[in-house]
N, C-alpha and C. Protein backbone atom coordinates (compact mmCIF):
# COMPACT_ATOMS: atom_id res chain seq x y z
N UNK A 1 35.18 -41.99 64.94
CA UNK A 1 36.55 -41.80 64.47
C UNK A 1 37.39 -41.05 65.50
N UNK A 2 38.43 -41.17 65.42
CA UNK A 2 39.41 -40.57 66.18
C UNK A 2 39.84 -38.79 66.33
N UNK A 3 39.40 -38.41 65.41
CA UNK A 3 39.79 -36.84 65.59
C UNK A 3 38.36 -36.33 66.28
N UNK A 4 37.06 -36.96 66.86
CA UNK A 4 35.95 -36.23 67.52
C UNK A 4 35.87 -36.96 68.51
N UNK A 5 36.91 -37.41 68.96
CA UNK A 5 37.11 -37.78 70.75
C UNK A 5 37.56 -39.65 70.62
N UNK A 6 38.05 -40.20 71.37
CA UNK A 6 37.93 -41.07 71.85
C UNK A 6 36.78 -42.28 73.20
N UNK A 7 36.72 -43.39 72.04
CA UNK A 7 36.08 -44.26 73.04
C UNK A 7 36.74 -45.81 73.23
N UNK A 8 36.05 -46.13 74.38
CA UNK A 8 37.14 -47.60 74.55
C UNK A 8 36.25 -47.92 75.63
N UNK A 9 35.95 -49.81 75.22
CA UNK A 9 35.15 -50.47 76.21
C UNK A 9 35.82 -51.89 76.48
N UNK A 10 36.10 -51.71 77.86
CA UNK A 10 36.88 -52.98 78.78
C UNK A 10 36.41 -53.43 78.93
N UNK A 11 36.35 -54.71 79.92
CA UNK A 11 35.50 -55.34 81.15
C UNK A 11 35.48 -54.62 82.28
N UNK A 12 36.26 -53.79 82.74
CA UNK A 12 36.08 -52.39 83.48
C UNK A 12 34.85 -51.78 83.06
N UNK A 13 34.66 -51.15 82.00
CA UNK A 13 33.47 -50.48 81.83
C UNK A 13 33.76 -49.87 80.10
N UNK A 14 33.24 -48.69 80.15
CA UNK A 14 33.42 -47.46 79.27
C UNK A 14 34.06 -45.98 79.57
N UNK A 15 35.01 -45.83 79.02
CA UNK A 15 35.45 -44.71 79.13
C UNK A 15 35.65 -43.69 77.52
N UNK A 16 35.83 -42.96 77.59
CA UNK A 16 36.00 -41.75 76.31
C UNK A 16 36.42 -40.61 76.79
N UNK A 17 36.59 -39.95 75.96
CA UNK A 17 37.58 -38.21 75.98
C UNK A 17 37.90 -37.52 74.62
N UNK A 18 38.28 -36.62 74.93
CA UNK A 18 38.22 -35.75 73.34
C UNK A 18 39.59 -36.02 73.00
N UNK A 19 39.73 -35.15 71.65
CA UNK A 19 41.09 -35.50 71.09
C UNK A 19 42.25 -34.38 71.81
N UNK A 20 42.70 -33.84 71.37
CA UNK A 20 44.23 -33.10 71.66
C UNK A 20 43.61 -31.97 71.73
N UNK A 21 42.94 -31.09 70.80
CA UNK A 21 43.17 -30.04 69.93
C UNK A 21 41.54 -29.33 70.89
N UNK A 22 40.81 -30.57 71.18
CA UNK A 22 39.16 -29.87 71.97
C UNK A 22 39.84 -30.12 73.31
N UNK A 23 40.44 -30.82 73.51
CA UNK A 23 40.83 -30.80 74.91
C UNK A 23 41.59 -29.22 75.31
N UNK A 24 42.41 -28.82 74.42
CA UNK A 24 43.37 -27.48 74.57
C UNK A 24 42.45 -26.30 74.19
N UNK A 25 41.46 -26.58 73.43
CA UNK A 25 40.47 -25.62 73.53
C UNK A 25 39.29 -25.56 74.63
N UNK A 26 39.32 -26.57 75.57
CA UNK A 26 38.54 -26.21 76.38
C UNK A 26 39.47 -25.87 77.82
N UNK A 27 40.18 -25.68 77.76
CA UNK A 27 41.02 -25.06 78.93
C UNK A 27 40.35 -23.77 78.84
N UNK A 28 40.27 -23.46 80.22
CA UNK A 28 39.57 -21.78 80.65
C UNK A 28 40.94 -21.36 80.78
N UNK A 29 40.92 -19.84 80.22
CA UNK A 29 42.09 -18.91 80.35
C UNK A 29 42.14 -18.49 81.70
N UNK A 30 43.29 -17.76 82.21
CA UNK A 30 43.13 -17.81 83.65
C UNK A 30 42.79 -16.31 83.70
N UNK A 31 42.50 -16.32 85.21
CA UNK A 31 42.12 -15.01 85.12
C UNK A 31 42.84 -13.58 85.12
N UNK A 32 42.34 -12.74 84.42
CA UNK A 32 43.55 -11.52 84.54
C UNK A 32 43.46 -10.25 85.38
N UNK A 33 43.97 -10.42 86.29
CA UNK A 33 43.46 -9.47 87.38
C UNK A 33 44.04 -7.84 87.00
N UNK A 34 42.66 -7.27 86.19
CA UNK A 34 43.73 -6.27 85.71
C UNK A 34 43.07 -5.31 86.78
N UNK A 35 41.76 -5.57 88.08
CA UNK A 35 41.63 -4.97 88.95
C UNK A 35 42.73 -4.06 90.14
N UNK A 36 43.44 -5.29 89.63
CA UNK A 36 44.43 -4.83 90.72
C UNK A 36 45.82 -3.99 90.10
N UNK A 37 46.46 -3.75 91.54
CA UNK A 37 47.35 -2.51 91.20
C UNK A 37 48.76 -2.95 90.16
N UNK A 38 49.38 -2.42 89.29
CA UNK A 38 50.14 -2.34 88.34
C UNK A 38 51.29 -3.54 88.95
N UNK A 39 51.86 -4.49 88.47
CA UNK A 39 52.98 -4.95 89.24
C UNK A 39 53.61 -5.66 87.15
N UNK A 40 54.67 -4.89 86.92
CA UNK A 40 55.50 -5.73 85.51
C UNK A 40 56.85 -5.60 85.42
N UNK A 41 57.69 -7.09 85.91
CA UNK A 41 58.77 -7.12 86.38
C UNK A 41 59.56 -7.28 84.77
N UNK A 42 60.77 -6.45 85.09
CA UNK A 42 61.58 -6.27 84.08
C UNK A 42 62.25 -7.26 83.51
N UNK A 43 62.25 -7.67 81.74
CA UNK A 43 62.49 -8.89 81.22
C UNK A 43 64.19 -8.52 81.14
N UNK A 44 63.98 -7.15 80.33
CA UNK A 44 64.98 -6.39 80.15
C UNK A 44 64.67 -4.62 79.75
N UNK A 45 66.33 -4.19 79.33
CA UNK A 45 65.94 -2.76 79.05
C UNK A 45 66.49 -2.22 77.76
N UNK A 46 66.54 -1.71 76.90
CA UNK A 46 66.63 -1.66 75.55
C UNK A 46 66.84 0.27 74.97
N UNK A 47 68.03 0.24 74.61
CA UNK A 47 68.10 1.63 74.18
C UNK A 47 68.03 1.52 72.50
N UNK A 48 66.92 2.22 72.54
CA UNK A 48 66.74 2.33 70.65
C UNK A 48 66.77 3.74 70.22
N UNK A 49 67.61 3.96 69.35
CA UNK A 49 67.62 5.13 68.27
C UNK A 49 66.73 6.01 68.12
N UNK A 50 66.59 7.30 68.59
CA UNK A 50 65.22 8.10 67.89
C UNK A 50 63.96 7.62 68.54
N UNK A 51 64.37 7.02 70.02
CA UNK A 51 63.11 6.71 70.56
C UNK A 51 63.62 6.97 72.48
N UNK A 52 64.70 5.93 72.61
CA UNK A 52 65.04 6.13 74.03
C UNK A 52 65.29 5.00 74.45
N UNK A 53 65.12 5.14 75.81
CA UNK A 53 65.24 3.73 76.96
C UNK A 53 63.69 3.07 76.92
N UNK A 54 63.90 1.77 76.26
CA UNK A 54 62.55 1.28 76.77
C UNK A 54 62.51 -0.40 77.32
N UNK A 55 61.93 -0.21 78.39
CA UNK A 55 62.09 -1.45 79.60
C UNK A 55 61.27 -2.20 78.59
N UNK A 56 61.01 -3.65 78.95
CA UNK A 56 60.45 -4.46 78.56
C UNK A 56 59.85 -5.69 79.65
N UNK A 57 58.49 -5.90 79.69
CA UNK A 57 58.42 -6.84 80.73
C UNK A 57 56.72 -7.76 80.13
N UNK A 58 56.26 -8.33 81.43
CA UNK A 58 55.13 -9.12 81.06
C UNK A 58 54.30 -8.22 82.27
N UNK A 59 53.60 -7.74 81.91
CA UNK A 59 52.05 -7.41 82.69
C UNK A 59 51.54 -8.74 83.22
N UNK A 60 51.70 -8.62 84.70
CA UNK A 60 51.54 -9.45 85.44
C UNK A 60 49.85 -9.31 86.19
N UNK A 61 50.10 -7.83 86.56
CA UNK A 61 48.12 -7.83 87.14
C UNK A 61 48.39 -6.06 86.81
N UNK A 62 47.19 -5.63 87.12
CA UNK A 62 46.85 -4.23 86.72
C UNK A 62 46.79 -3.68 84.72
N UNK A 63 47.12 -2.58 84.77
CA UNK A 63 46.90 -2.27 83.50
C UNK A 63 47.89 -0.77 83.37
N UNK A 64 48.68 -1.08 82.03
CA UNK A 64 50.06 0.15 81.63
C UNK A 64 49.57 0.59 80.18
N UNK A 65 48.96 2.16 80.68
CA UNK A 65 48.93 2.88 79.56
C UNK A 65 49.85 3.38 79.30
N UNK A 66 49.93 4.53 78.26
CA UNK A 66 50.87 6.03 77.85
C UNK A 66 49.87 6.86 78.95
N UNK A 67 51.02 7.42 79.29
CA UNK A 67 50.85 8.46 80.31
C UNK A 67 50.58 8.03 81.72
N UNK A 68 50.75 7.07 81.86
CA UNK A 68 51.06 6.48 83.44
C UNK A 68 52.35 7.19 84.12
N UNK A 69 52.11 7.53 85.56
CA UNK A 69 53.85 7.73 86.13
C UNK A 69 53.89 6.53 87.21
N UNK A 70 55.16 5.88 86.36
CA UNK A 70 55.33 4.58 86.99
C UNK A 70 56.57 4.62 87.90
N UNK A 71 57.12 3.74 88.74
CA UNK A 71 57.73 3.94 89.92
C UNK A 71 58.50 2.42 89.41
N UNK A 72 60.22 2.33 89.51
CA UNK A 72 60.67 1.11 89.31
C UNK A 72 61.08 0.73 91.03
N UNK A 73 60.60 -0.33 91.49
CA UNK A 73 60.81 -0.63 92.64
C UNK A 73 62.13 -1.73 92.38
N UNK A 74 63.31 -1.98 92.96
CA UNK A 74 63.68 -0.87 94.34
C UNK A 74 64.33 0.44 94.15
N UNK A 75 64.75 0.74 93.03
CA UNK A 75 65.47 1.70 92.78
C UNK A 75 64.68 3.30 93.16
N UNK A 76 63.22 2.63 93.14
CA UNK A 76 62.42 4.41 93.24
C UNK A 76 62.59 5.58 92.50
N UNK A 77 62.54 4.83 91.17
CA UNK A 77 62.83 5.83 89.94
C UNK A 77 61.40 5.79 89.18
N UNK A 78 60.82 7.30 89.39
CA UNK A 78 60.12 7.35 89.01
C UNK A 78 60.13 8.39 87.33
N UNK A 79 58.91 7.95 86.75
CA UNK A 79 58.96 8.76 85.10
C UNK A 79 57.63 8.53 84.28
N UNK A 80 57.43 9.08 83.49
CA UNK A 80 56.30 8.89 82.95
C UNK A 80 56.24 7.92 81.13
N UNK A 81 55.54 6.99 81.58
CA UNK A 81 55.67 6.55 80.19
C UNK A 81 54.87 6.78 79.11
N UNK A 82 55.82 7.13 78.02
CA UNK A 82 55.80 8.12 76.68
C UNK A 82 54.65 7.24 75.76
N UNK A 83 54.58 5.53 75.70
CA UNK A 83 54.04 5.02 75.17
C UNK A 83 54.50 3.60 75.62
N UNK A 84 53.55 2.49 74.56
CA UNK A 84 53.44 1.05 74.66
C UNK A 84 53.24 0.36 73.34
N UNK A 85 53.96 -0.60 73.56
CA UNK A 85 54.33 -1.35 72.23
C UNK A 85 54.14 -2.76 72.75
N UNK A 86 53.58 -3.81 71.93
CA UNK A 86 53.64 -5.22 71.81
C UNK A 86 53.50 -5.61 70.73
N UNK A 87 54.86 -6.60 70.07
CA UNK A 87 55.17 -6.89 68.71
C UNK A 87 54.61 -5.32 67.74
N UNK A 88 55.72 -4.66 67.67
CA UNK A 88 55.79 -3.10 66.79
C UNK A 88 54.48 -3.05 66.63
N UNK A 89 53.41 -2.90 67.39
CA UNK A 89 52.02 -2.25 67.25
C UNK A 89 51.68 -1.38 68.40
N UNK A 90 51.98 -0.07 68.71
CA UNK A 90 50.90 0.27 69.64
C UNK A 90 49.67 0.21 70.21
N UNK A 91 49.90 0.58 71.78
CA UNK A 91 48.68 0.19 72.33
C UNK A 91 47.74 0.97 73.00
N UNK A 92 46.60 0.93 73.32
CA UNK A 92 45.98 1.95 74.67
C UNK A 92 46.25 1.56 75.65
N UNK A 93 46.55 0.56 75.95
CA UNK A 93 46.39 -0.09 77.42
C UNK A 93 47.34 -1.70 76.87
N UNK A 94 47.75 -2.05 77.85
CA UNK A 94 48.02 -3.54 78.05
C UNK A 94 47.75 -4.22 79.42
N UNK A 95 47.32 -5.37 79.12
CA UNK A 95 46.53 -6.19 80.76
C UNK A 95 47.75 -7.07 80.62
N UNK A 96 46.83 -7.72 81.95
CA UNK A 96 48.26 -9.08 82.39
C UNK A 96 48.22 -9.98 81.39
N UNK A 97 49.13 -10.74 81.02
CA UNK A 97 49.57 -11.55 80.00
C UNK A 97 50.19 -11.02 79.10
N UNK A 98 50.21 -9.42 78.88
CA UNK A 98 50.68 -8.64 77.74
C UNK A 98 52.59 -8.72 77.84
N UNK A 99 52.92 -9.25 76.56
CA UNK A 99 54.78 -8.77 76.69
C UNK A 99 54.43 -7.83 75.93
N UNK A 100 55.53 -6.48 76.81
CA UNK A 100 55.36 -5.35 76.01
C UNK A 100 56.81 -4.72 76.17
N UNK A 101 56.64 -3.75 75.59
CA UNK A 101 57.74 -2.58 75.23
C UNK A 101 57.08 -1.50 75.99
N UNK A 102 57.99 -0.29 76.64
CA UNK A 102 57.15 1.04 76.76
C UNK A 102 58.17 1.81 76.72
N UNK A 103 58.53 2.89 76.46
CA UNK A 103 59.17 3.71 76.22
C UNK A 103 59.08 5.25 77.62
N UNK A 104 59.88 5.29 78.06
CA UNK A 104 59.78 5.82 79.16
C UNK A 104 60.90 7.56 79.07
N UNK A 105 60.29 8.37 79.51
CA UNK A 105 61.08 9.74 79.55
C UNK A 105 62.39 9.86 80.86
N UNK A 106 63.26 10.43 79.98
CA UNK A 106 64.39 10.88 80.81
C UNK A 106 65.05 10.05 82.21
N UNK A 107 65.22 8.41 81.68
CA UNK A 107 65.66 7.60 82.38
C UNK A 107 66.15 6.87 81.58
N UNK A 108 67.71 6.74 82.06
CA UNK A 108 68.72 5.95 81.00
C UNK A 108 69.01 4.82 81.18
N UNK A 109 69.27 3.62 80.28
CA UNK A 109 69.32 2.48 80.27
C UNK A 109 70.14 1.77 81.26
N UNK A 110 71.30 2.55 81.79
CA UNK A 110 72.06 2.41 82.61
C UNK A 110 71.52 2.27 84.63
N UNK A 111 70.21 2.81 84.53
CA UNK A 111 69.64 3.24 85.72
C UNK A 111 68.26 2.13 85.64
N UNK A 112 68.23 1.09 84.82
CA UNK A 112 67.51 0.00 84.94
C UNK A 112 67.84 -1.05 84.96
N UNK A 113 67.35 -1.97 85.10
CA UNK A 113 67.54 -3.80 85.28
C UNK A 113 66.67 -4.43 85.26
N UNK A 114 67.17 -5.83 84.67
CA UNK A 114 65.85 -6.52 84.82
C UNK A 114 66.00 -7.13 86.73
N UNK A 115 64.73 -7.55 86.17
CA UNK A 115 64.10 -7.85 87.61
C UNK A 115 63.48 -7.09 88.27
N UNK A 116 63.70 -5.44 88.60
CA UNK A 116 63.44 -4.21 88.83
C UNK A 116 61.59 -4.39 88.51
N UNK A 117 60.65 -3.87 88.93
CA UNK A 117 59.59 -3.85 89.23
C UNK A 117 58.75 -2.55 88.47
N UNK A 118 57.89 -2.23 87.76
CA UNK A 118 57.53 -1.17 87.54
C UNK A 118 55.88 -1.16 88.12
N UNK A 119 55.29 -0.22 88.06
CA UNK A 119 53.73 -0.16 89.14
C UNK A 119 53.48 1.41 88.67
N UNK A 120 52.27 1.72 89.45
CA UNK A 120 52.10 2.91 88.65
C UNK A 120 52.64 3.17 90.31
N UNK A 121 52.52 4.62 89.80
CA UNK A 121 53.06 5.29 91.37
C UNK A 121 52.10 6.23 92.39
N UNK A 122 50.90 6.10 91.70
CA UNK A 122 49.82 6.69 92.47
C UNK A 122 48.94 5.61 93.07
N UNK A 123 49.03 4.41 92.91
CA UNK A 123 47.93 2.96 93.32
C UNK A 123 48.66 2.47 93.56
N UNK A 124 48.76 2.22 94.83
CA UNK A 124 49.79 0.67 95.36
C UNK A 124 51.09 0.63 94.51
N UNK A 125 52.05 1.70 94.74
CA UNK A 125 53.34 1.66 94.24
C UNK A 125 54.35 0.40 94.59
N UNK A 126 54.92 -0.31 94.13
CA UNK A 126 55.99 -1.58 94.48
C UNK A 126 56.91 -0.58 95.56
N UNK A 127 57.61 -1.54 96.06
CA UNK A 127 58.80 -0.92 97.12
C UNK A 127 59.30 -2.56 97.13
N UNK A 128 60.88 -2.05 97.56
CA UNK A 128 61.89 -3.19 97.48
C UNK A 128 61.55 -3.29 99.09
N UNK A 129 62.43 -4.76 99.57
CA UNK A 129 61.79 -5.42 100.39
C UNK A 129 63.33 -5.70 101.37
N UNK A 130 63.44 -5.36 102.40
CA UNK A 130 64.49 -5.97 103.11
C UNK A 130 64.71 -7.19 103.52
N UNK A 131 63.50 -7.68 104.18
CA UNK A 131 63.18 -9.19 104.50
C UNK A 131 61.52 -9.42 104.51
N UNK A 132 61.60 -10.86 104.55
CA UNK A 132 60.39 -11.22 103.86
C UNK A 132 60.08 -12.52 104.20
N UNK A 133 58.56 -12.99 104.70
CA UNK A 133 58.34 -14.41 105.43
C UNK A 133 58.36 -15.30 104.15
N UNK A 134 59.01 -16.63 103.28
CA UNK A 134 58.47 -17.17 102.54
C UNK A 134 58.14 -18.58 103.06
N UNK A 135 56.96 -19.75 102.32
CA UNK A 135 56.96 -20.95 102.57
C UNK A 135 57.91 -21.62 101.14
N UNK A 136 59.02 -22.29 102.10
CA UNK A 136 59.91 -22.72 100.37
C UNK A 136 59.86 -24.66 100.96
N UNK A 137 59.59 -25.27 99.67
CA UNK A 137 59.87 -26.49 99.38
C UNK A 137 60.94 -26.78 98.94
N UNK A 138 61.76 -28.02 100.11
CA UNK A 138 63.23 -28.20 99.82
C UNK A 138 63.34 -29.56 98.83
N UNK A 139 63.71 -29.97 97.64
CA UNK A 139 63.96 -30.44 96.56
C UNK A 139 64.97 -30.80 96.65
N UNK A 140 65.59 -32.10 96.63
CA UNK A 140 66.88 -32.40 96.31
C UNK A 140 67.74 -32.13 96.89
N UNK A 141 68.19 -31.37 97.87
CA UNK A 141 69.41 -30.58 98.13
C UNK A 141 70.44 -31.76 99.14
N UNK A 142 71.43 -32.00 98.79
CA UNK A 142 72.36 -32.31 99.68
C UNK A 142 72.72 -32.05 100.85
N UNK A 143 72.85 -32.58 102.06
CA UNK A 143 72.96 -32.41 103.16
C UNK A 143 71.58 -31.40 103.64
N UNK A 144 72.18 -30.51 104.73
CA UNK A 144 70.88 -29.77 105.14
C UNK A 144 71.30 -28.14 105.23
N UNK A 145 69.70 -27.45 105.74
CA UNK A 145 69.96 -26.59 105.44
C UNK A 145 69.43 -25.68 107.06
N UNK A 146 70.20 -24.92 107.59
CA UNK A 146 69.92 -23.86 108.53
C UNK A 146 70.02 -22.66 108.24
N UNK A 147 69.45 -21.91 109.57
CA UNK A 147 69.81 -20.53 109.75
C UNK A 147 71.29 -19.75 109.09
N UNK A 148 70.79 -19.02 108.18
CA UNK A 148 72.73 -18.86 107.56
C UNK A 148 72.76 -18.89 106.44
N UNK A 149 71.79 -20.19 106.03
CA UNK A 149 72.19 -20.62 104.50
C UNK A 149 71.68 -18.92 103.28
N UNK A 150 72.23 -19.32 102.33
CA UNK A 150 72.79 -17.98 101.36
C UNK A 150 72.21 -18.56 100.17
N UNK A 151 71.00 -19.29 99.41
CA UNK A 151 70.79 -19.29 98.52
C UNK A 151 70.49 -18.45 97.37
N UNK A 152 70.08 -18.95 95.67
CA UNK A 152 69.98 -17.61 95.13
C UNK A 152 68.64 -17.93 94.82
N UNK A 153 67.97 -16.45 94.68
CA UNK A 153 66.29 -16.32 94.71
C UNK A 153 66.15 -15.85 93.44
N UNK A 154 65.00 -16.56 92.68
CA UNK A 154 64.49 -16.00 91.24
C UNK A 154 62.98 -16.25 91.66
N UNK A 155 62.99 -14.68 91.05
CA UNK A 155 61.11 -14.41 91.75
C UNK A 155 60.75 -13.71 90.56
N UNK A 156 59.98 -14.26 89.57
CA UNK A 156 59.75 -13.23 88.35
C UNK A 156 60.76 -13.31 87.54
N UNK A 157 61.38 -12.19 87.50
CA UNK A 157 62.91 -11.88 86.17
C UNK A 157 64.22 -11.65 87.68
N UNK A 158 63.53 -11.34 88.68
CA UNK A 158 65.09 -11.27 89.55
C UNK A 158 65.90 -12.58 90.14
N UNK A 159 67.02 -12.04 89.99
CA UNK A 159 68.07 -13.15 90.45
C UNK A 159 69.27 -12.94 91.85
N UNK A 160 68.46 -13.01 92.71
CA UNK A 160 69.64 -12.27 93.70
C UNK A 160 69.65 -13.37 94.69
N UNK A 161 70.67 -13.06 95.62
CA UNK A 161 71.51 -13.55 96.65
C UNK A 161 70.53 -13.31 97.94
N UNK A 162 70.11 -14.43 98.92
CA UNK A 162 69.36 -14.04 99.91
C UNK A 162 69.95 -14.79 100.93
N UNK A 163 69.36 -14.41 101.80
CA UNK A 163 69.82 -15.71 103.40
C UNK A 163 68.62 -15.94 104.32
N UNK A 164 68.61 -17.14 104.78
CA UNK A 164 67.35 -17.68 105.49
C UNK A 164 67.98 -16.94 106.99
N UNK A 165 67.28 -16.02 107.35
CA UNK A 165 67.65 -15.49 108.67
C UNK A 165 67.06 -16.70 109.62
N UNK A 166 65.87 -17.21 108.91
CA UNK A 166 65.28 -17.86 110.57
C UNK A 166 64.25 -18.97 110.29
N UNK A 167 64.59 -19.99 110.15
CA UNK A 167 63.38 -21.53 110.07
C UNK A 167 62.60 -21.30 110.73
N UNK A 168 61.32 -21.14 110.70
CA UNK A 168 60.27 -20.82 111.52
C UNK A 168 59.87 -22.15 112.54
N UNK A 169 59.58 -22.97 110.64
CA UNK A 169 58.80 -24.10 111.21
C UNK A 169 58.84 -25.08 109.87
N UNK A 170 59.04 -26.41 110.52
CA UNK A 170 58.66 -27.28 109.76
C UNK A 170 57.87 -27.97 109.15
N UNK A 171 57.12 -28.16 108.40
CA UNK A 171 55.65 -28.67 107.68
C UNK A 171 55.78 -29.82 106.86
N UNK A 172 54.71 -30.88 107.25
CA UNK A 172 54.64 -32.12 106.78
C UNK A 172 54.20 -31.80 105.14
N UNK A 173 54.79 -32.11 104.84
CA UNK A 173 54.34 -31.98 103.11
C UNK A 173 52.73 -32.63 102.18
N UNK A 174 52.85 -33.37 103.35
CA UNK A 174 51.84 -34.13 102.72
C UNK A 174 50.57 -33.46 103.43
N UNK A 175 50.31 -33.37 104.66
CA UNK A 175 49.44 -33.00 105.47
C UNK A 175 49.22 -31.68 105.61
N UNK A 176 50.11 -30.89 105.51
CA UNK A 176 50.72 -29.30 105.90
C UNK A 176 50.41 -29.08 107.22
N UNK A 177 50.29 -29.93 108.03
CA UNK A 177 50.83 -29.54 109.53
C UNK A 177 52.27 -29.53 109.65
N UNK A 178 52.29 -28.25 110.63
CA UNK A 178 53.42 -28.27 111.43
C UNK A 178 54.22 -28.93 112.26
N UNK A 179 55.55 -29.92 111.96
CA UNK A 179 55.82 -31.25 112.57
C UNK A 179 57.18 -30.68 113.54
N UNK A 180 57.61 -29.14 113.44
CA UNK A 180 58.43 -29.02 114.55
C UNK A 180 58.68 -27.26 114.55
N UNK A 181 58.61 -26.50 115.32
CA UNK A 181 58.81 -24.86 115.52
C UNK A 181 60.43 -24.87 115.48
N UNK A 182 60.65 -23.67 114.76
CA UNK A 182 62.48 -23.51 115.23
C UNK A 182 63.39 -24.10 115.25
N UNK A 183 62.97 -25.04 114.17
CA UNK A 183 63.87 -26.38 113.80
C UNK A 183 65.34 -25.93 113.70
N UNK A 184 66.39 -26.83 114.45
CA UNK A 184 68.17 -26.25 114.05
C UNK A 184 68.21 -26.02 112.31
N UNK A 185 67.91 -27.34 111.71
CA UNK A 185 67.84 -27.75 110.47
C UNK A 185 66.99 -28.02 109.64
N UNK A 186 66.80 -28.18 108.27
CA UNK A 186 65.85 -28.98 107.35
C UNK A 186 66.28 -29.50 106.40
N UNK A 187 66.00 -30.98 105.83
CA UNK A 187 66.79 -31.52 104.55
C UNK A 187 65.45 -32.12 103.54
N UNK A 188 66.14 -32.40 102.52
CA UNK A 188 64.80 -33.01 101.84
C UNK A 188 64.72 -34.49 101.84
């Protein structure tokens, strides 16, 4: 029957597979690197009544207790957080995958943003970034693109304004060799 997998026989051969529901249950969860150092970029920030300023983000790798002193990169505002919340339940800890709430001391809603970075501040603290090597795939774009160009960057929850200081190099897409150094231009 149909809900304990599928079968089907061609003149090709035989083939079969499960249904919907074993197929989505056998997906492996990915892994959660809560080894590593704190990195949970800001969804948003939230001033509540009788409680305070409390950021909100997704635990990306590491792990955010109460009583962490966390560091918002780039701003370098550091504070200690008071506690942790996901869906109105407190927590001991939250790992990556966690959306949470935390409630943070003597930092006002006004002095956060999303996108803004939080980390603990004693293990591999975040720091904002002046410039930065990326590999970007060009999609669609009209005409071409050089040294100069001013696109906008969403990395996580941030949304800002950047500029390609410098085409390194061009790469075959298919192959990922390098098909020209210091190219004037690139189009898609």
């Amino acid at each position: 029957p149909w809900f304990k997998g599928w079968n089907v026989e061609r003149k090709e051969g035989k083939a079969e597979g499960k249904c919907l529901i074993e197929a989505l249950d056998a997906i492996l969860p990915p892994a959660r690197p809560t080894d590593k150092a704190l990195r949970l970029p800001l969804q948003d920030v939230y001033k509540i009544g009788g409680i305070g300023t409390v950021p909100v983000g997704r635990v990306e790798t590491g792990i955010l207790k109460p009583g962490t002193i966390v560091v918002f990169a780039p701003a370098n505002i550091t504070t200690e957080v008071k506690s942790v919340e996901m869906h109105h339940e407190a927590l001991q800890e939250a790992v990556p995958g966690d959306n949470v709430g935390f409630n943070v001391k003597n930092v006002s809603v006004k002095e956060l943003r999303r996108g803004y970075v939080a980390g603990d501040s004693k293990n591999n603290p975040p720091k904002g970034a002046a410039d930065f090597t990326a590999q970007v795939i060009v999609l669609n774009h009209p005409g071409q693109i050089s040294n100069g160009y001013t696109p906008v960057l969403d990395c996580h929850t941030a949304h800002i304004a950047c500029k390609f200081a410098e085409i390194k190099e061009k790469v075959d897409r298919r192959t990922g060799k390098s098909t020209e150094d210091n190219p004037k231009s690139i189009k898609s």
